[in-house]
N, C-alpha and C. Protein backbone atom coordinates (compact mmCIF):
# COMPACT_ATOMS: atom_id res chain seq x y z
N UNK A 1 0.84 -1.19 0.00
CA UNK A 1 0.00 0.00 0.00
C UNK A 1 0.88 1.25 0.00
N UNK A 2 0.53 2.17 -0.69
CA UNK A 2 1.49 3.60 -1.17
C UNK A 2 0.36 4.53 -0.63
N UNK A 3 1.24 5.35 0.45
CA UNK A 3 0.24 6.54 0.74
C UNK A 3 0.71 7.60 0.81
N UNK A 4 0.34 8.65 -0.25
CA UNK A 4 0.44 10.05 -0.79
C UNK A 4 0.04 10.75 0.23
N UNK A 5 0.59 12.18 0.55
CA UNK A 5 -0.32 12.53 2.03
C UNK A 5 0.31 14.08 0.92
N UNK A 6 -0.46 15.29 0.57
CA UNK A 6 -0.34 16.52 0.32
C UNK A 6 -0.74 17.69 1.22
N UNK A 7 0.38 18.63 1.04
CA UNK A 7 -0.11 19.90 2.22
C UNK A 7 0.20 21.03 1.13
N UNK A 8 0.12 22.34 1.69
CA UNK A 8 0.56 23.35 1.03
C UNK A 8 -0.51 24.35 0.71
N UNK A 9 -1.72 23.62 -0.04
CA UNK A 9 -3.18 24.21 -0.22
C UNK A 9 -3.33 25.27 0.91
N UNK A 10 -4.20 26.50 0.50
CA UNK A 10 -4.94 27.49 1.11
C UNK A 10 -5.30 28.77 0.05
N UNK A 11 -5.84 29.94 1.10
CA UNK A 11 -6.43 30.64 -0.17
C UNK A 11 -4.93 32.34 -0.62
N UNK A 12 -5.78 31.82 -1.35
CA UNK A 12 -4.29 33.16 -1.85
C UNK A 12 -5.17 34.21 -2.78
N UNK A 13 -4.45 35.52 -3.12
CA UNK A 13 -4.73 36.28 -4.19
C UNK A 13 -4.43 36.24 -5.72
N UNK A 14 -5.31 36.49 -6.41
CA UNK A 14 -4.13 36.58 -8.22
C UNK A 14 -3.11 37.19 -8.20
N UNK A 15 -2.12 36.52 -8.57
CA UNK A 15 -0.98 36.81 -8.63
C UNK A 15 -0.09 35.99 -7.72
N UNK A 16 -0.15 35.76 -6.59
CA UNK A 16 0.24 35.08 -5.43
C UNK A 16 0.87 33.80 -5.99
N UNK A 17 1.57 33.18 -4.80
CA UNK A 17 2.29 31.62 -5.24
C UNK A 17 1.90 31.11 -3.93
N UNK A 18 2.23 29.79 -4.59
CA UNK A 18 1.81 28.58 -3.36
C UNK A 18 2.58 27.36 -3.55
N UNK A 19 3.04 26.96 -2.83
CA UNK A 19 4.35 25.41 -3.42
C UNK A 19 3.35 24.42 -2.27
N UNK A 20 2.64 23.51 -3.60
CA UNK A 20 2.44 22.10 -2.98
C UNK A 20 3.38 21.44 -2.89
N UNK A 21 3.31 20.10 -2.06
CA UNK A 21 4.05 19.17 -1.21
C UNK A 21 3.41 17.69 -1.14
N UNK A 22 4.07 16.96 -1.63
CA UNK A 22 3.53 15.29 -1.77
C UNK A 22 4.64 14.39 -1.06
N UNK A 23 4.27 13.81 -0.25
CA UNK A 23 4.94 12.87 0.36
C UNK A 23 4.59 11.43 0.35
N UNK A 24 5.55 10.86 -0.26
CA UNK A 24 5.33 9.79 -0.73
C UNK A 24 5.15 8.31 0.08
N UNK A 25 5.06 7.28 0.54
CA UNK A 25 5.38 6.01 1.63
C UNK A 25 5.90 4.94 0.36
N UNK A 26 7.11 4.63 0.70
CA UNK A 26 7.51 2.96 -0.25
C UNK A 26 8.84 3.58 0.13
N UNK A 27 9.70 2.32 -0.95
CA UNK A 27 10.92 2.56 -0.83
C UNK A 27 11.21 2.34 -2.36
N UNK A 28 10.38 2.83 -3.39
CA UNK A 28 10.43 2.67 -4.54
C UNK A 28 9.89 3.57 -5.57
N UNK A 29 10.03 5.09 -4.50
CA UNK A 29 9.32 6.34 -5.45
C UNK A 29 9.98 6.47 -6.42
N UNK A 30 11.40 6.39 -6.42
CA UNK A 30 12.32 6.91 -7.55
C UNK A 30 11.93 6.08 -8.72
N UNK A 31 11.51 5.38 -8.93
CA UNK A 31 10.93 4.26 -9.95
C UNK A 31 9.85 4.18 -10.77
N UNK A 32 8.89 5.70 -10.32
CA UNK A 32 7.67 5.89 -10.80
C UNK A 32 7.86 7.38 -11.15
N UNK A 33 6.83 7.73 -12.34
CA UNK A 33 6.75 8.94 -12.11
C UNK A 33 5.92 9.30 -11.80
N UNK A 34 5.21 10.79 -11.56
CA UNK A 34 4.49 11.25 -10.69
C UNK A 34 3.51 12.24 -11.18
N UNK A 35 1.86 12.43 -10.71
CA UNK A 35 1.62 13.46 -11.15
C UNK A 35 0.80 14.33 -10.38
N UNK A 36 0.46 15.74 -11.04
CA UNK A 36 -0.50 16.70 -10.18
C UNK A 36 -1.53 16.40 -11.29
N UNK A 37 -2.72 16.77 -10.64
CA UNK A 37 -4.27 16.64 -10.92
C UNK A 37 -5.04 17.74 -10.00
N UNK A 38 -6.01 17.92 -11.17
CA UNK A 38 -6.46 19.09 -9.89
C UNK A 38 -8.41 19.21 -10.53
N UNK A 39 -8.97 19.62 -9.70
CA UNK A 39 -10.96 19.19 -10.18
C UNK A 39 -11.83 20.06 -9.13
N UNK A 40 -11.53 21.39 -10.15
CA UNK A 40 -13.07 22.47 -9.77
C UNK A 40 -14.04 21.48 -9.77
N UNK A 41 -15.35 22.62 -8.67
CA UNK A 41 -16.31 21.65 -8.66
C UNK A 41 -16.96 21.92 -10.12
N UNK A 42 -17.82 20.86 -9.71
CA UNK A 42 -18.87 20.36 -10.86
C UNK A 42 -18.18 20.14 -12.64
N UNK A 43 -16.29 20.25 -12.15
CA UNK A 43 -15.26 19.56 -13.82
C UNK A 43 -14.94 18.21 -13.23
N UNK A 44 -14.81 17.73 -14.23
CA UNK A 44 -13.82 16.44 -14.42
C UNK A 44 -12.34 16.98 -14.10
N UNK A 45 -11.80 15.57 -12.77
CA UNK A 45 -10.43 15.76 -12.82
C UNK A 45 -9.48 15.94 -14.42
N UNK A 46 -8.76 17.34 -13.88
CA UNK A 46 -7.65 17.34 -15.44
C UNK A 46 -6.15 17.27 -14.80
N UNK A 47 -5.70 17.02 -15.84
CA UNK A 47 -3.82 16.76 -15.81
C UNK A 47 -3.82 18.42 -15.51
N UNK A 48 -1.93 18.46 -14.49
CA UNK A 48 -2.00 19.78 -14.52
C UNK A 48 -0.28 19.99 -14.51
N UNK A 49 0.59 18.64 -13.91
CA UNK A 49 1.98 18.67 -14.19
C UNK A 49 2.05 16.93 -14.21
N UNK A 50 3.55 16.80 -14.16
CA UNK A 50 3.92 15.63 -14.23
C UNK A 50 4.90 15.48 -14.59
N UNK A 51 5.87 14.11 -13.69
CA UNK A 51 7.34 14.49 -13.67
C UNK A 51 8.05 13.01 -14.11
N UNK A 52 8.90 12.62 -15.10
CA UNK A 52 9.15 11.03 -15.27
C UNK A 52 10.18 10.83 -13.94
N UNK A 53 10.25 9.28 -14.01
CA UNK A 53 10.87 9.33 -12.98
C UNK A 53 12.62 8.81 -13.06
N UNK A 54 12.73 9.21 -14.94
CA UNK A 54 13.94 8.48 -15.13
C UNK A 54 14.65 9.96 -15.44
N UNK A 55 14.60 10.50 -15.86
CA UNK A 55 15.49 12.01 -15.55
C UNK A 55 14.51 13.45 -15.45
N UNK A 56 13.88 13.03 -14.88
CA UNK A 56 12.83 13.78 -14.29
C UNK A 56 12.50 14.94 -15.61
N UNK A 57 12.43 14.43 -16.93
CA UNK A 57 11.39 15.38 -17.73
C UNK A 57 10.40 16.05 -16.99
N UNK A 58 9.49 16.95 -17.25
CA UNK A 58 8.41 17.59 -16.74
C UNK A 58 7.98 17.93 -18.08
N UNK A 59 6.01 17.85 -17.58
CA UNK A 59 5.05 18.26 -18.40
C UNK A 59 4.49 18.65 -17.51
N UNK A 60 3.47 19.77 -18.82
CA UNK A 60 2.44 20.57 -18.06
C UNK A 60 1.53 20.53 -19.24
N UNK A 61 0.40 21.26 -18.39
CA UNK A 61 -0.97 21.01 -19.04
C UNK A 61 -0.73 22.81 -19.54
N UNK A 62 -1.39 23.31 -20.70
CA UNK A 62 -0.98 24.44 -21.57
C UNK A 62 -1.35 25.73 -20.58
N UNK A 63 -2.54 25.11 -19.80
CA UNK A 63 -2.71 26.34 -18.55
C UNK A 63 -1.92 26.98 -17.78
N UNK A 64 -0.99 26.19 -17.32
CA UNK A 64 -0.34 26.24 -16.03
C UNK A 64 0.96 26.55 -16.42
N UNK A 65 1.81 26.36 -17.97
CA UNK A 65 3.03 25.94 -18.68
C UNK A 65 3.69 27.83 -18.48
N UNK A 66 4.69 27.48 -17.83
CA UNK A 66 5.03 29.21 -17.43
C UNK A 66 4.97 30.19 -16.00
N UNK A 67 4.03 28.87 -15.70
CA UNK A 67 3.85 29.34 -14.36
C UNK A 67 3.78 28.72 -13.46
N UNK A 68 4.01 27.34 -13.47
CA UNK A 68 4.04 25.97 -12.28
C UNK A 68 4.87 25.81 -12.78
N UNK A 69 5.56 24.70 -11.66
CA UNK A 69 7.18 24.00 -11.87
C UNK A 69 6.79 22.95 -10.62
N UNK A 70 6.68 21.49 -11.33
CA UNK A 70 7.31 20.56 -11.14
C UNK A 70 8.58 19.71 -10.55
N UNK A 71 8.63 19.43 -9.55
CA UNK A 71 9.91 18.78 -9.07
C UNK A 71 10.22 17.96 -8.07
N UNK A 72 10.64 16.72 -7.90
CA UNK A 72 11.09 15.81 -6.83
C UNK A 72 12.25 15.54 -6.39
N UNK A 73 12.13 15.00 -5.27
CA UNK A 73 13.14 14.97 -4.61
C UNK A 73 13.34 13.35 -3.87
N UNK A 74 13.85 12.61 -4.51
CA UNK A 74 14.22 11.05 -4.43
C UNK A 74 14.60 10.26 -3.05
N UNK A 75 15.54 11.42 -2.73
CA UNK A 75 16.30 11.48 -1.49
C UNK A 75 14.79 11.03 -0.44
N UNK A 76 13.89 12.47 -0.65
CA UNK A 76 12.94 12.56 0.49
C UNK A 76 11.35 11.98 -0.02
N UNK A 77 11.57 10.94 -0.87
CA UNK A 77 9.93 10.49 -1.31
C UNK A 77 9.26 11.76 -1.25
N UNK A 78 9.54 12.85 -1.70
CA UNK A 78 8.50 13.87 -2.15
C UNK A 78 8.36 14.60 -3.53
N UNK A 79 7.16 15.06 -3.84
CA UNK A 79 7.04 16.11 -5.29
C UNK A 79 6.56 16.82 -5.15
N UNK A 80 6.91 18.08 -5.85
CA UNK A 80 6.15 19.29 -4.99
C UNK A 80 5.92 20.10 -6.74
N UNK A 81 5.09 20.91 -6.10
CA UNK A 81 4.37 21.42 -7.14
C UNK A 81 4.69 23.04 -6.86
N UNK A 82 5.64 24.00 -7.76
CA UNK A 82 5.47 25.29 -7.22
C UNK A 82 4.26 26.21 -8.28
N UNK A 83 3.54 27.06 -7.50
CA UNK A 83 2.49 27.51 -8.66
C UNK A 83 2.84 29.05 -8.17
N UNK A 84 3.08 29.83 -9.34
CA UNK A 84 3.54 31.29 -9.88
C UNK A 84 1.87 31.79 -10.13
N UNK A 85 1.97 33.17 -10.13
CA UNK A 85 0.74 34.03 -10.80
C UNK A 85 -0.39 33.44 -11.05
N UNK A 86 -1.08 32.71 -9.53
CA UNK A 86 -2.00 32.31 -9.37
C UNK A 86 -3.14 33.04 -10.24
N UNK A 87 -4.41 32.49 -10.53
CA UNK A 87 -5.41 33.10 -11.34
C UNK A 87 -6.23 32.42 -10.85
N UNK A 88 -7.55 33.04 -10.69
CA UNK A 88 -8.76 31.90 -9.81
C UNK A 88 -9.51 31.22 -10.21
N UNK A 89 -9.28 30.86 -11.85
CA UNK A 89 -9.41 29.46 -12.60
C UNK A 89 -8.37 28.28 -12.30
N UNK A 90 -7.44 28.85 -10.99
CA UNK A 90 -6.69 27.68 -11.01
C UNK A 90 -7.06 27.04 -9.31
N UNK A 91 -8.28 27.94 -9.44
CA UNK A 91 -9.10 27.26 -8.05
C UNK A 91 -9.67 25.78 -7.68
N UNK A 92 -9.01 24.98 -7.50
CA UNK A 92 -9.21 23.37 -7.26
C UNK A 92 -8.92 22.90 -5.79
N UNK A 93 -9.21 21.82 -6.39
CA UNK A 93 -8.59 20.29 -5.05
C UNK A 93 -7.45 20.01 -6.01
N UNK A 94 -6.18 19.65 -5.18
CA UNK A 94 -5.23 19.63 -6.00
C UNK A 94 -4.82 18.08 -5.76
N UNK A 95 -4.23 16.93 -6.47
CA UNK A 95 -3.88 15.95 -5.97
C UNK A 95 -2.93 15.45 -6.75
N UNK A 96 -1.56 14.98 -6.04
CA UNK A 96 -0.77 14.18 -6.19
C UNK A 96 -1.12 12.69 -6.63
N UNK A 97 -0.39 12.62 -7.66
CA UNK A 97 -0.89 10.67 -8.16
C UNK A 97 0.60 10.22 -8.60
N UNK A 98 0.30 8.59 -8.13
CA UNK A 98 1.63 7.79 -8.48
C UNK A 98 1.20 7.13 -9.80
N UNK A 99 2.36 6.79 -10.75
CA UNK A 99 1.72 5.89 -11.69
C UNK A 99 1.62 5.02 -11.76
N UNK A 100 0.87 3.76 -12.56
CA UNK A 100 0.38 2.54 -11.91
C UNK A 100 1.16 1.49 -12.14
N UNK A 101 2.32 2.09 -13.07
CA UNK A 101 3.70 0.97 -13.52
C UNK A 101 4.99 1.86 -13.73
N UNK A 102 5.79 0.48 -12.70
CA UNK A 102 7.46 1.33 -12.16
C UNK A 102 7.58 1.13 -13.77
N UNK A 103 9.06 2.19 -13.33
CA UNK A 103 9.57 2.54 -15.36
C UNK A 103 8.72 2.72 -15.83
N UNK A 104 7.48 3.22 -15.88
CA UNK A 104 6.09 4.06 -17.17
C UNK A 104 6.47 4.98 -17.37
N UNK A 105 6.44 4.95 -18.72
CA UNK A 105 6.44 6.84 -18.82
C UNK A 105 5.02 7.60 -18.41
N UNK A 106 5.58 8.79 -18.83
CA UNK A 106 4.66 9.62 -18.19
C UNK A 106 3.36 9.77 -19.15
N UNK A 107 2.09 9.91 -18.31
CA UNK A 107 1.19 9.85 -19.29
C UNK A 107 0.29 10.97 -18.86
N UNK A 108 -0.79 11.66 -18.98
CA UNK A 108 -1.68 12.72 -18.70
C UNK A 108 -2.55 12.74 -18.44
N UNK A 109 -3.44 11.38 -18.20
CA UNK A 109 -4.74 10.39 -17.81
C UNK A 109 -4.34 10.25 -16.66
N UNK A 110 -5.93 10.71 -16.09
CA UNK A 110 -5.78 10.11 -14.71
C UNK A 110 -5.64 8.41 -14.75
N UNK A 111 -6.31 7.62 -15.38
CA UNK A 111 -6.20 6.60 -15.68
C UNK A 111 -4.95 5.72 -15.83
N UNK A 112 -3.85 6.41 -15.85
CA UNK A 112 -2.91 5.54 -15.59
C UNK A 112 -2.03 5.75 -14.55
N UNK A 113 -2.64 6.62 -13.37
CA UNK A 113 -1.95 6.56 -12.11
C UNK A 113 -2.89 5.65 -11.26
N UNK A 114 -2.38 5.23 -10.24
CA UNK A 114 -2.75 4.21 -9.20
C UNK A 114 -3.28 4.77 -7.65
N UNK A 115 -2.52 5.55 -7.21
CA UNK A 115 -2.29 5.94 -6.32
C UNK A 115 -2.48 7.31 -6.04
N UNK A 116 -3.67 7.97 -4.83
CA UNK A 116 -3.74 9.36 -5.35
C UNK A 116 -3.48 9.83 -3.70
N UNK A 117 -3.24 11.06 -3.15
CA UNK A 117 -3.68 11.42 -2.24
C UNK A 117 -4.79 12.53 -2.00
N UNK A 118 -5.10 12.90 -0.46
CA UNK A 118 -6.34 13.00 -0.31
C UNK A 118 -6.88 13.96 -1.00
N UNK A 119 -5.53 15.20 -1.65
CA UNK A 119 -6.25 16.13 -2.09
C UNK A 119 -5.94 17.71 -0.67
N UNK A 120 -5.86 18.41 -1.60
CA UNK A 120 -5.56 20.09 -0.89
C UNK A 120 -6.24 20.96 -1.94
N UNK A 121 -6.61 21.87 -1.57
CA UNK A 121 -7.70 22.67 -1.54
C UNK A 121 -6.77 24.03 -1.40
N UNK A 122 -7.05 24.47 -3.39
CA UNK A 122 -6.30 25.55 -3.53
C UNK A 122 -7.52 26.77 -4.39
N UNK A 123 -7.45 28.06 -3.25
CA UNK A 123 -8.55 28.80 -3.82
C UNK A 123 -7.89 30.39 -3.78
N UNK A 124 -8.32 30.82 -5.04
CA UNK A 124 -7.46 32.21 -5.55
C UNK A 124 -8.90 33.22 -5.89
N UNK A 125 -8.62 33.90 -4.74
CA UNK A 125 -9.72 34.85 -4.99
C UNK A 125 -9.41 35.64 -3.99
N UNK A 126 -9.80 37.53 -4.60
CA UNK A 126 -9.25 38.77 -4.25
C UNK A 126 -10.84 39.27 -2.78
């Protein structure tokens, strides 16, 4: 059992930053890669970063590309998510996901992560 635990979430202004935080449980994070997800109410969860776990490429979803940054840290089973020039379309539940096969590349479906945590609660409004 792999348990994701995320902090960092709260409310901020446009413009503002916020660095999520994923902490990982195994002894086999470095082996997966990783992703952020994030689901205003009443949307479907969407892709929002994502990091491989073999030289840590990063993707982003075209929203966020410029202004989030992606990055882990192997050492400490964590991935953290930094988010720049918040905008309050980027108002979600934010969640960390593992993917559902070591060595996978990275994919943009929730559907091919396994593992999610509970979710943080990020809201941008003046």
């Amino acid at each position: 059992q792999v348990l994701l635990v995320e902090s960092g979430g709260g409310l901020v202004q446009p413009g503002d930053s916020l660095r999520l935080s994923c902490a990982a449980s195994g002894r086999t994070f470095s082996s997966y890669a990783m992703g952020w997800f994030r689901q205003a109410p009443g949307k479907e969860r969407e892709f929002v970063a994502a990091i491989a776990w073999s030289d840590s490429s990063t993707y982003y979803a075209d929203s966020v590309k410029g202004r989030f940054t992606i990055s882990r840290d192997n050492a400490k089973n964590t991935v953290s998510l930094q988010m720049n020039s918040l905008k309050p379309e980027d108002t979600a539940v934010y969640y960390c996901a593992r993917r559902d096969t070591r060595f996978g590349r990275v994919v943009q479906t929730a559907g091919g992560y396994e593992y999610w945590g509970q979710g943080t609660q990020v809201t941008v409004s003046s």
